[in-house]
PDB file of N, CA and C in Angstrom:
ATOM      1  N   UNK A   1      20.964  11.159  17.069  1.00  0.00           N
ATOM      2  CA  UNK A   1      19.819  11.468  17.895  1.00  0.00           C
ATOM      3  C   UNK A   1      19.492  12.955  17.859  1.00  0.00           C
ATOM      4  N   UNK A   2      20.733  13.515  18.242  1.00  0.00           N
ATOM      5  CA  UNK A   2      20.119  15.166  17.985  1.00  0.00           C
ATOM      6  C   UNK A   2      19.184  15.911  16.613  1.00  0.00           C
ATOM      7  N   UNK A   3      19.986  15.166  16.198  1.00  0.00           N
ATOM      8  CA  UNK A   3      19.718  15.740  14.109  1.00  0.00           C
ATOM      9  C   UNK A   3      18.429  15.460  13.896  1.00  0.00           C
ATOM     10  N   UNK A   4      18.090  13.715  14.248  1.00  0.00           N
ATOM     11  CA  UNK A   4      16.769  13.218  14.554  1.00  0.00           C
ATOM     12  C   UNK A   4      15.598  13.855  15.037  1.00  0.00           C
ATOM     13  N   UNK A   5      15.938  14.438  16.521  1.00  0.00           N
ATOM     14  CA  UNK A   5      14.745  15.128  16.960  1.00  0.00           C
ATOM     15  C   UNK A   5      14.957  16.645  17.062  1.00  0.00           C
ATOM     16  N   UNK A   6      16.058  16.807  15.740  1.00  0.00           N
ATOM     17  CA  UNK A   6      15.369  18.850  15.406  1.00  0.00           C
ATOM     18  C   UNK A   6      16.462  19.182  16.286  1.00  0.00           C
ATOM     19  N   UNK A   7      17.108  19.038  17.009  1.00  0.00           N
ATOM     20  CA  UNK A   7      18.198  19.739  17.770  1.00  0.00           C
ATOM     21  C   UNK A   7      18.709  21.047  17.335  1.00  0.00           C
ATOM     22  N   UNK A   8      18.625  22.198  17.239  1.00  0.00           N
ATOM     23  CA  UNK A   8      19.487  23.197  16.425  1.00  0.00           C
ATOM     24  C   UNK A   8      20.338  23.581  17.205  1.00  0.00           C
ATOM     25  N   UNK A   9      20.542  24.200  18.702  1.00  0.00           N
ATOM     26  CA  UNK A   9      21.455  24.915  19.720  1.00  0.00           C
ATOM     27  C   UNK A   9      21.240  24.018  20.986  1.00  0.00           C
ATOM     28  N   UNK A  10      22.782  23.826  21.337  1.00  0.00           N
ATOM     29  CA  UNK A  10      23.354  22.981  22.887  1.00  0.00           C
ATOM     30  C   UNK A  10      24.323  24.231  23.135  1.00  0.00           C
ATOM     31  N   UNK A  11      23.941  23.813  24.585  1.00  0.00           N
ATOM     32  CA  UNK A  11      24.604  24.780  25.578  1.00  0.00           C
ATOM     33  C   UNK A  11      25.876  23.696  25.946  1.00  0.00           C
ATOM     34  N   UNK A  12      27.429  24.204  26.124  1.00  0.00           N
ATOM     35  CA  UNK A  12      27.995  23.006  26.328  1.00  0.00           C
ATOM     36  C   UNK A  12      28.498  24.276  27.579  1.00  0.00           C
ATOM     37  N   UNK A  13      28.581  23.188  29.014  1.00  0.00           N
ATOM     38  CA  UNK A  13      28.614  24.228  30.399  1.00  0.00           C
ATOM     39  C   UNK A  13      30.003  23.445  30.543  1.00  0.00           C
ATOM     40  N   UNK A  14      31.080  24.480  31.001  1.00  0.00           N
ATOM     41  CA  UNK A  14      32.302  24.353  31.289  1.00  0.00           C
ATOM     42  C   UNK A  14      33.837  24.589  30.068  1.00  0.00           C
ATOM     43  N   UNK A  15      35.106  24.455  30.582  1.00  0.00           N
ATOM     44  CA  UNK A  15      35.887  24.830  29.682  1.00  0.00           C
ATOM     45  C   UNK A  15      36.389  23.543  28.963  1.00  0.00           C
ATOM     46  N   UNK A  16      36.925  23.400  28.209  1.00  0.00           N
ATOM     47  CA  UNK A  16      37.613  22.807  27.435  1.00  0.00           C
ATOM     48  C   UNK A  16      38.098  21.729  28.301  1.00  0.00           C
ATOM     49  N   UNK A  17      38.922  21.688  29.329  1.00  0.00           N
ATOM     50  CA  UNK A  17      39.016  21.268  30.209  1.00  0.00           C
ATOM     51  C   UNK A  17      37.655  19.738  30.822  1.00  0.00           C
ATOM     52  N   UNK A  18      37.076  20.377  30.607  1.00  0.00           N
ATOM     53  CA  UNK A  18      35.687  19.226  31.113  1.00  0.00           C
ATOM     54  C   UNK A  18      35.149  19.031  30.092  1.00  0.00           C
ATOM     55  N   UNK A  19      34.845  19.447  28.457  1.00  0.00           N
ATOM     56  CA  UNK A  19      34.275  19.176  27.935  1.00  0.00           C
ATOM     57  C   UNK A  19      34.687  19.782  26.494  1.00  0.00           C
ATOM     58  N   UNK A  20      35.668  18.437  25.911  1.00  0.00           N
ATOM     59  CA  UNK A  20      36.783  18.783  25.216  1.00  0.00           C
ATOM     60  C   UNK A  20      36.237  19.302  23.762  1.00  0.00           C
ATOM     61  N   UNK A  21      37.540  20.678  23.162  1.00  0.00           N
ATOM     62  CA  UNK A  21      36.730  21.577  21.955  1.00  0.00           C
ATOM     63  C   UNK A  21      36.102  20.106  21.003  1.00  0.00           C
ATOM     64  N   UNK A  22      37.034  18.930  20.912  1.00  0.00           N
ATOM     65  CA  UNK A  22      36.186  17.949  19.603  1.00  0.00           C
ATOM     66  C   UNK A  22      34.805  17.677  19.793  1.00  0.00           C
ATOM     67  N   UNK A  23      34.240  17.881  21.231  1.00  0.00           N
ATOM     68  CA  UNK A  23      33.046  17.938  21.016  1.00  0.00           C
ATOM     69  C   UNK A  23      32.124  18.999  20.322  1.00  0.00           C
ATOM     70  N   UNK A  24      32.680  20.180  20.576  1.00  0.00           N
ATOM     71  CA  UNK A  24      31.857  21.331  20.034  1.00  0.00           C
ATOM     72  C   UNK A  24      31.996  21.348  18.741  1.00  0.00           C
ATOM     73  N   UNK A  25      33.264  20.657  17.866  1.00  0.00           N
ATOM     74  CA  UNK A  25      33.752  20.737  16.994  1.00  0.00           C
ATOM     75  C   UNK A  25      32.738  19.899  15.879  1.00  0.00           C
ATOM     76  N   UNK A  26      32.841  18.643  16.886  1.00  0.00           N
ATOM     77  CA  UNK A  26      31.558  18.134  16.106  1.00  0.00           C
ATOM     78  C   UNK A  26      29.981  18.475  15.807  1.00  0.00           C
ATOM     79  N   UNK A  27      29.324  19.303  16.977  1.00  0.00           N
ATOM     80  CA  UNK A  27      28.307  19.423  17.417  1.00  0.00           C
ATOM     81  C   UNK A  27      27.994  20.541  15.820  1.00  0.00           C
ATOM     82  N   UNK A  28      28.851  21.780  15.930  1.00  0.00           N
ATOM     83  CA  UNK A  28      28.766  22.571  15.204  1.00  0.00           C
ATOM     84  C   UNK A  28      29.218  21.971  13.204  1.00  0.00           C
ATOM     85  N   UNK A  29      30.113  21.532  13.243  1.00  0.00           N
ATOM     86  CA  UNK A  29      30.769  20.821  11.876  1.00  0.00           C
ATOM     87  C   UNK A  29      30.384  20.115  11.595  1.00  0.00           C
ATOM     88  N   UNK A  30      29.913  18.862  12.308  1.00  0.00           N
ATOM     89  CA  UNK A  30      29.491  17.583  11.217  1.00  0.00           C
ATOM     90  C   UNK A  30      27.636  17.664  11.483  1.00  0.00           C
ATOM     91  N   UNK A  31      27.013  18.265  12.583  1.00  0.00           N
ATOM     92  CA  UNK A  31      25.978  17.730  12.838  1.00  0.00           C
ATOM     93  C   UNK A  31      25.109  19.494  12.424  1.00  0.00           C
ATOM     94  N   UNK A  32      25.661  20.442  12.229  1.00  0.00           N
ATOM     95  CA  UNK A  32      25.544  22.021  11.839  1.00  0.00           C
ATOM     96  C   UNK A  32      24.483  22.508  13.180  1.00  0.00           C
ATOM     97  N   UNK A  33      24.895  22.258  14.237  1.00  0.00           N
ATOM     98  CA  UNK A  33      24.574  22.844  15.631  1.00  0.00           C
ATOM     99  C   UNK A  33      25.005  24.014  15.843  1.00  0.00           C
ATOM    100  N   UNK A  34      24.332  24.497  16.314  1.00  0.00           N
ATOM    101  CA  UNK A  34      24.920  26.342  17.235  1.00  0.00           C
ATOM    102  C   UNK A  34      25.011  25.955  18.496  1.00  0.00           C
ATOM    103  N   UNK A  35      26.301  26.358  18.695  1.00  0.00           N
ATOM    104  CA  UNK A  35      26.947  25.759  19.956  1.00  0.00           C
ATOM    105  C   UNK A  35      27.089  27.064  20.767  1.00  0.00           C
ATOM    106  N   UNK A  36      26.772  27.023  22.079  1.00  0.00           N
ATOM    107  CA  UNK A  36      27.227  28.340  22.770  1.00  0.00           C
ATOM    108  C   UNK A  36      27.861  27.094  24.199  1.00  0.00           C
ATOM    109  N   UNK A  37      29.177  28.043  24.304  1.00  0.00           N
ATOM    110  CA  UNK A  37      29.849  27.469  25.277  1.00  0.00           C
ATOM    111  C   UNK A  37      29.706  28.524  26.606  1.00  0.00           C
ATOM    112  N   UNK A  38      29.287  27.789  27.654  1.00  0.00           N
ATOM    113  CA  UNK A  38      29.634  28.948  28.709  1.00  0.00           C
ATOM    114  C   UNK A  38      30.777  28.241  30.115  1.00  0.00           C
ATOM    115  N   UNK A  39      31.463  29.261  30.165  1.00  0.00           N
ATOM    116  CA  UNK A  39      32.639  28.354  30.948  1.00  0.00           C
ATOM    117  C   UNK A  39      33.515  29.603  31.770  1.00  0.00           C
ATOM    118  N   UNK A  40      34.061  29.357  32.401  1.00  0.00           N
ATOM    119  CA  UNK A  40      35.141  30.412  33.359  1.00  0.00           C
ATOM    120  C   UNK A  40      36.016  30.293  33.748  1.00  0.00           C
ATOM    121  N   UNK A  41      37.038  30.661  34.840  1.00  0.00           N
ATOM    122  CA  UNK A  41      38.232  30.232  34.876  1.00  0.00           C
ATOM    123  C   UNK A  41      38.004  29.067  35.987  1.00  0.00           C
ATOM    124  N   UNK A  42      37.091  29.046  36.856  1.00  0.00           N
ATOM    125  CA  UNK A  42      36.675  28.129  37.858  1.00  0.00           C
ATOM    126  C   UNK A  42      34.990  27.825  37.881  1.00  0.00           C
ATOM    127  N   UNK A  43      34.998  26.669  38.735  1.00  0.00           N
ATOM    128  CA  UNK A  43      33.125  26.633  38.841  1.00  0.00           C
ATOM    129  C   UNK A  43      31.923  28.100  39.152  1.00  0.00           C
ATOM    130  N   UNK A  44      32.936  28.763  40.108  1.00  0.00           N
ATOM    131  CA  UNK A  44      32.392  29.952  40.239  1.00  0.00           C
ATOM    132  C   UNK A  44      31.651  30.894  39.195  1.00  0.00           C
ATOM    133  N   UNK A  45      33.172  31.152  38.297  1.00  0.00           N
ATOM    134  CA  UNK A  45      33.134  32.033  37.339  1.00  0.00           C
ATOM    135  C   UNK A  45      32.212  31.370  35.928  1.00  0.00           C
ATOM    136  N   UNK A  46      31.982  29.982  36.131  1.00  0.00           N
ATOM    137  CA  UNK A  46      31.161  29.197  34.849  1.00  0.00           C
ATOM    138  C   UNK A  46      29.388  29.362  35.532  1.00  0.00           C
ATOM    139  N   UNK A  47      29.625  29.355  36.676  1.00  0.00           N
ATOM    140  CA  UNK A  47      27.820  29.730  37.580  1.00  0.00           C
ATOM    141  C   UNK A  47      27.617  31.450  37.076  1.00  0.00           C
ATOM    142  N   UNK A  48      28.778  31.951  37.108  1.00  0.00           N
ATOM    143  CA  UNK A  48      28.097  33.514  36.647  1.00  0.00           C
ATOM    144  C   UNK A  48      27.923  33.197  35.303  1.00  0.00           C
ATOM    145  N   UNK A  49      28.243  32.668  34.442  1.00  0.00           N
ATOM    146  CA  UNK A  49      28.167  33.025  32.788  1.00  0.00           C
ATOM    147  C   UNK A  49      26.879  32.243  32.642  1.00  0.00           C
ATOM    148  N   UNK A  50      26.807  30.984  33.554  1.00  0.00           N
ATOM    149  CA  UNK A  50      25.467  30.526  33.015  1.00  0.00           C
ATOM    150  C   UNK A  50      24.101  31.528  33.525  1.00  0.00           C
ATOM    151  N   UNK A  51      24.044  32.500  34.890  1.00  0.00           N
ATOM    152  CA  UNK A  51      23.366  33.321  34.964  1.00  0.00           C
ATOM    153  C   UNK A  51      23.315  34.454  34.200  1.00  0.00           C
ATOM    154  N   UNK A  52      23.957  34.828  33.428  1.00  0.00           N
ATOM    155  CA  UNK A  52      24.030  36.078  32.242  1.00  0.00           C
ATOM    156  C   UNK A  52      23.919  35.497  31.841  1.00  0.00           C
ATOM    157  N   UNK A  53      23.673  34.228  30.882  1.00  0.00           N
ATOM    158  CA  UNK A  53      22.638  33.569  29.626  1.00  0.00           C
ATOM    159  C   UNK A  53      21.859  33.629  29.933  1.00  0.00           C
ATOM    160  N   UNK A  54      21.342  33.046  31.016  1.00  0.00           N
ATOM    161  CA  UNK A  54      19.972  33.084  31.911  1.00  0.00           C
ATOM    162  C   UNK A  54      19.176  34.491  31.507  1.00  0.00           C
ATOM    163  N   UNK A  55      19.587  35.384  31.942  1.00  0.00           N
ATOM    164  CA  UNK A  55      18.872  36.481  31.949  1.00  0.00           C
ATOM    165  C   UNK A  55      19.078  37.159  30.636  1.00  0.00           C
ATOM    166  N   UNK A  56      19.748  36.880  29.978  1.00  0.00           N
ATOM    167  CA  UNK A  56      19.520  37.219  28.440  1.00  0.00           C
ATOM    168  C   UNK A  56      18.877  36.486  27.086  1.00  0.00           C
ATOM    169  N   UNK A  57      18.682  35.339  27.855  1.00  0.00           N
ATOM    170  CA  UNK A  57      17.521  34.328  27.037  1.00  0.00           C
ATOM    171  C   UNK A  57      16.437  34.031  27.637  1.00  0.00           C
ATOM    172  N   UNK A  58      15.999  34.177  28.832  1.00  0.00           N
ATOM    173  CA  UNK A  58      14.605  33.680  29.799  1.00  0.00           C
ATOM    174  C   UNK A  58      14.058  35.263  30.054  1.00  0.00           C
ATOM    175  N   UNK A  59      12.470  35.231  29.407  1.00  0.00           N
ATOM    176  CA  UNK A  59      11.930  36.320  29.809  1.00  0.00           C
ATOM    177  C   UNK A  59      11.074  35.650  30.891  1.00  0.00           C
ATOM    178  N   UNK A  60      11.543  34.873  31.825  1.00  0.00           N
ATOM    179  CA  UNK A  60      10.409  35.183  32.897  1.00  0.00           C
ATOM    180  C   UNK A  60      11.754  34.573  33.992  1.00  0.00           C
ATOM    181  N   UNK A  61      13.026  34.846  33.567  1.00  0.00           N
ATOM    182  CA  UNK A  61      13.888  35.041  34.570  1.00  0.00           C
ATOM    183  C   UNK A  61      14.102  35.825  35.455  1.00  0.00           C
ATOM    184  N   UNK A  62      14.325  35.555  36.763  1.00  0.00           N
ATOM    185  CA  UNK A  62      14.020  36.713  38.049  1.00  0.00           C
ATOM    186  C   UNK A  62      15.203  36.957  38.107  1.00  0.00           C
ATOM    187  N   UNK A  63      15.803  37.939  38.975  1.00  0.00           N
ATOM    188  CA  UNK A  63      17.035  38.894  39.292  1.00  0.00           C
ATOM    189  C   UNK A  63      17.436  38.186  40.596  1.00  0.00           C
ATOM    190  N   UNK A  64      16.738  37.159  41.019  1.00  0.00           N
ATOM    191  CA  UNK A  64      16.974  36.964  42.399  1.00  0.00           C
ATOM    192  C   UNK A  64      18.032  35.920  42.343  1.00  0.00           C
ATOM    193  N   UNK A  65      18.804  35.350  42.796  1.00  0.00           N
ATOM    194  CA  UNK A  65      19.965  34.526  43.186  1.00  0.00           C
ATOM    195  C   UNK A  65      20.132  33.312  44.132  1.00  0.00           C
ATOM    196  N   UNK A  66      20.242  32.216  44.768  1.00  0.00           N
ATOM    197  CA  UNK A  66      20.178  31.079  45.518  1.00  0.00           C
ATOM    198  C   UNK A  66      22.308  31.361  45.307  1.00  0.00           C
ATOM    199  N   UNK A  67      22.818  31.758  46.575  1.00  0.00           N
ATOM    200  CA  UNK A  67      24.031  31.460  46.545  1.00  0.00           C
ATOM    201  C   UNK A  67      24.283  30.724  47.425  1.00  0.00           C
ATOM    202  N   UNK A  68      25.377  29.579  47.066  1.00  0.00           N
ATOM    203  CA  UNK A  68      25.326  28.519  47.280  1.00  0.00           C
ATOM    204  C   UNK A  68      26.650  28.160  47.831  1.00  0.00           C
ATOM    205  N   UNK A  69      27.188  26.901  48.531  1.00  0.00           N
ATOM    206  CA  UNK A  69      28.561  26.867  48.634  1.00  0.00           C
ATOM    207  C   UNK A  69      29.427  25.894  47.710  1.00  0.00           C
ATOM    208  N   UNK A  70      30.582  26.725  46.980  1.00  0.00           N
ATOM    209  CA  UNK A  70      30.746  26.476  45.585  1.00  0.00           C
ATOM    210  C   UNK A  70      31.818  24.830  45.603  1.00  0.00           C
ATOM    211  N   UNK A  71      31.675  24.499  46.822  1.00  0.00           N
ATOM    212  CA  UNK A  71      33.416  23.815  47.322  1.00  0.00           C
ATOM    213  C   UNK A  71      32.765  21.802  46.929  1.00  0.00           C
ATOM    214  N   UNK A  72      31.355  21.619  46.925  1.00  0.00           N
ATOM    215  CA  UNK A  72      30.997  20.841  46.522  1.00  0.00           C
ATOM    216  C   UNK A  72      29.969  20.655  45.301  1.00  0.00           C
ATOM    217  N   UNK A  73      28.864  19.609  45.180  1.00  0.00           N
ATOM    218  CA  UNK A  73      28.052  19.616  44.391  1.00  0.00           C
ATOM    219  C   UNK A  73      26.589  19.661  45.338  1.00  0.00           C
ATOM    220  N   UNK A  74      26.906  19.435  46.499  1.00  0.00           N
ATOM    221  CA  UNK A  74      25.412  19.118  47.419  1.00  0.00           C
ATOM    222  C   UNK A  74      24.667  20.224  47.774  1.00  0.00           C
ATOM    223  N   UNK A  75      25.371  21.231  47.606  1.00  0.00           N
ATOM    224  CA  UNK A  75      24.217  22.607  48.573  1.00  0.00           C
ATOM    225  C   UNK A  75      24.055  22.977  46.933  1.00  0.00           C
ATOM    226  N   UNK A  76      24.713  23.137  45.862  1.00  0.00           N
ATOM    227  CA  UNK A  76      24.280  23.325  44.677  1.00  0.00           C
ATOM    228  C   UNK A  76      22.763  22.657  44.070  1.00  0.00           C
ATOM    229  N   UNK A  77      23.012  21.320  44.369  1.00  0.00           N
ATOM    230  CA  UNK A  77      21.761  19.989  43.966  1.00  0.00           C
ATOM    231  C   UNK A  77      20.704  20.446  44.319  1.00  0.00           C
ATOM    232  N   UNK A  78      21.213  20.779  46.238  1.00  0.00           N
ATOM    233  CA  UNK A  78      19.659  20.905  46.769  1.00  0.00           C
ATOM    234  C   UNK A  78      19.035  22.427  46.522  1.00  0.00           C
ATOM    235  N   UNK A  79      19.916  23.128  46.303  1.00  0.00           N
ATOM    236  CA  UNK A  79      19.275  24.567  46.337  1.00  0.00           C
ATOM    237  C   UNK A  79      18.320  24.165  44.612  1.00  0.00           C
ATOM    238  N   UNK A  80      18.745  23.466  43.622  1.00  0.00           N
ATOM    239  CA  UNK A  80      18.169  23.601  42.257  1.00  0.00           C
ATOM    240  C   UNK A  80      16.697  23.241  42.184  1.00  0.00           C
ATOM    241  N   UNK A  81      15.848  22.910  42.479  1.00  0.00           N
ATOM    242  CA  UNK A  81      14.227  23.188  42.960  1.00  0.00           C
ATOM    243  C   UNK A  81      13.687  24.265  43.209  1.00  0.00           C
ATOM    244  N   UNK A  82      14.031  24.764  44.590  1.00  0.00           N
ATOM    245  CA  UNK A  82      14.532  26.155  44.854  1.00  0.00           C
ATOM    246  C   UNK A  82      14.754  27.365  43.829  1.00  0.00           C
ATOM    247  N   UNK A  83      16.030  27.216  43.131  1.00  0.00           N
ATOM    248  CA  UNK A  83      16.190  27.989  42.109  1.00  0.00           C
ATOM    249  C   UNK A  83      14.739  27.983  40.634  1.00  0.00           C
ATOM    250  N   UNK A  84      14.422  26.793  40.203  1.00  0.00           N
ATOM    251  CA  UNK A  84      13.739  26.528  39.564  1.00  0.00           C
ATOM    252  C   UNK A  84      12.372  27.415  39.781  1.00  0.00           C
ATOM    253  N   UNK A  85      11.847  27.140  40.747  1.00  0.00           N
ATOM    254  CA  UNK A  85      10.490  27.465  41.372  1.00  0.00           C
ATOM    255  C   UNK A  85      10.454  29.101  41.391  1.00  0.00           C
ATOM    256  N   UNK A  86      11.551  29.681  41.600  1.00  0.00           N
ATOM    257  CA  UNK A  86      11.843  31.367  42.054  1.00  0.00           C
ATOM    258  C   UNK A  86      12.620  31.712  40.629  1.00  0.00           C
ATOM    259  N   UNK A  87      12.865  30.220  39.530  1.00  0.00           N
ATOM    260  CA  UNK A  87      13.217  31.339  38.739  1.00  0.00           C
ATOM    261  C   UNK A  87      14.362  32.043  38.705  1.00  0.00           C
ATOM    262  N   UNK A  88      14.984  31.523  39.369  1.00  0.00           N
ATOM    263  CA  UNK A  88      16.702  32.058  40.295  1.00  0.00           C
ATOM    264  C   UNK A  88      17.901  31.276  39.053  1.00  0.00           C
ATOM    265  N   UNK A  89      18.624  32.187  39.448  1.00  0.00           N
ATOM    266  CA  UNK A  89      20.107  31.732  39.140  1.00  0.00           C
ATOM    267  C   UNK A  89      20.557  30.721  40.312  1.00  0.00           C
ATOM    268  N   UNK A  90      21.864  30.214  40.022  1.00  0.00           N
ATOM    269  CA  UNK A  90      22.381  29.446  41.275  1.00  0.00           C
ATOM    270  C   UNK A  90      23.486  29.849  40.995  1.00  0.00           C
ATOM    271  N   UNK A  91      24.373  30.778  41.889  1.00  0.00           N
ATOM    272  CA  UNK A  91      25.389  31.267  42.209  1.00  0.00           C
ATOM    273  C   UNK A  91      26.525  30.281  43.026  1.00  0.00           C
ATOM    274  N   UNK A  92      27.896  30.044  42.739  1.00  0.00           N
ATOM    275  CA  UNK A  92      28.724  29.164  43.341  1.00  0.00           C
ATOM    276  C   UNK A  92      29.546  30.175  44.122  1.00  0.00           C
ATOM    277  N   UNK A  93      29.366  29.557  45.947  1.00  0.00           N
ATOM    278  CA  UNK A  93      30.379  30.635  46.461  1.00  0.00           C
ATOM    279  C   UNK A  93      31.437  29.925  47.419  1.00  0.00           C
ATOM    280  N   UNK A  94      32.083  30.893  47.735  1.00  0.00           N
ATOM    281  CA  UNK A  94      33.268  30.481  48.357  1.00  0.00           C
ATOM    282  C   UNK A  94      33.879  31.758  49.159  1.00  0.00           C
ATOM    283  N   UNK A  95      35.001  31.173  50.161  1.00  0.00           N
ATOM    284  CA  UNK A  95      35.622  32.034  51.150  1.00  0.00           C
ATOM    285  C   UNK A  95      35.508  33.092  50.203  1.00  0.00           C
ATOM    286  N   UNK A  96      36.632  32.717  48.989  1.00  0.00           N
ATOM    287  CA  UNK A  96      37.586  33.868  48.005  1.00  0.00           C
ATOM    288  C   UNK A  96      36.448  34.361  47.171  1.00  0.00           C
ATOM    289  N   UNK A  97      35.269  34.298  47.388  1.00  0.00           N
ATOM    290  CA  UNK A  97      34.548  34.769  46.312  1.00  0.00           C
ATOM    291  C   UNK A  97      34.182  36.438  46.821  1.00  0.00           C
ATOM    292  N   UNK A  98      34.129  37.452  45.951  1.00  0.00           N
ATOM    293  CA  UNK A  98      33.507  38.524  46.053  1.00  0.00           C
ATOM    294  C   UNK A  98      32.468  39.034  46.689  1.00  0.00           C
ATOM    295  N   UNK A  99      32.589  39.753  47.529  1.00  0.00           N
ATOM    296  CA  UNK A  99      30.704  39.866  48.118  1.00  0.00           C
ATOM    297  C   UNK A  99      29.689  40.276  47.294  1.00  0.00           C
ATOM    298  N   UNK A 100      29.348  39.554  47.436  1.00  0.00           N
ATOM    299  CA  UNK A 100      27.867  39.635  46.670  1.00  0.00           C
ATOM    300  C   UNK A 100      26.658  40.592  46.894  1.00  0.00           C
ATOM    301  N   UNK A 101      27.035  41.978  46.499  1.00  0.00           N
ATOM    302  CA  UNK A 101      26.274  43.203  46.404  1.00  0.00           C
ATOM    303  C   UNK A 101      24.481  43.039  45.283  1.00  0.00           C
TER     304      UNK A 101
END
């Protein structure tokens, strides 16, 4: 299907862990995809890497942020409209997370 409709670059979001290297392995080797993986040591740290792609591939990406609470999937879901519309990143947070300057 990919090869089919022109596919050249997939974003594969998370580590190895969730989304094992034989996939990338294939994506890139048998099917000749450019694979960019973005992933971190936790959900947190995989929400920042997908916002630094963000803003280094979207020229009409905003600086602005939707932070969110990182401990489920629901304030993430609902904030993504939100994010969409403003153009936002969606930031995953938590007690232990860093303040967000």
């Amino acid at each position: 299907y990919l090869v089919d409709e022109g596919v050249t670059d997939v974003y594969i979001v998370g580590g190895e862990a969730v989304v094992p290297a034989s996939v990338e392995t294939e994506l890139s080797g048998a099917l000749g995809i450019t694979v960019t993986r973005l992933a971190g040591d936790n959900r947190s740290e995989t929400a920042v890497a997908i916002a630094e792609e963000l803003e280094t591939v979207s020229a009409g990406f905003n600086e602005g942020v939707a932070a969110v609470n990182g401990m489920g999937f629901a304030d993430a879901l609902a904030a993504g409209p939100f994010a969409v519309q403003n153009q936002d990143a969606i930031l995953l947070v938590d007690e232990a997370s860093p303040q967000l300057t």
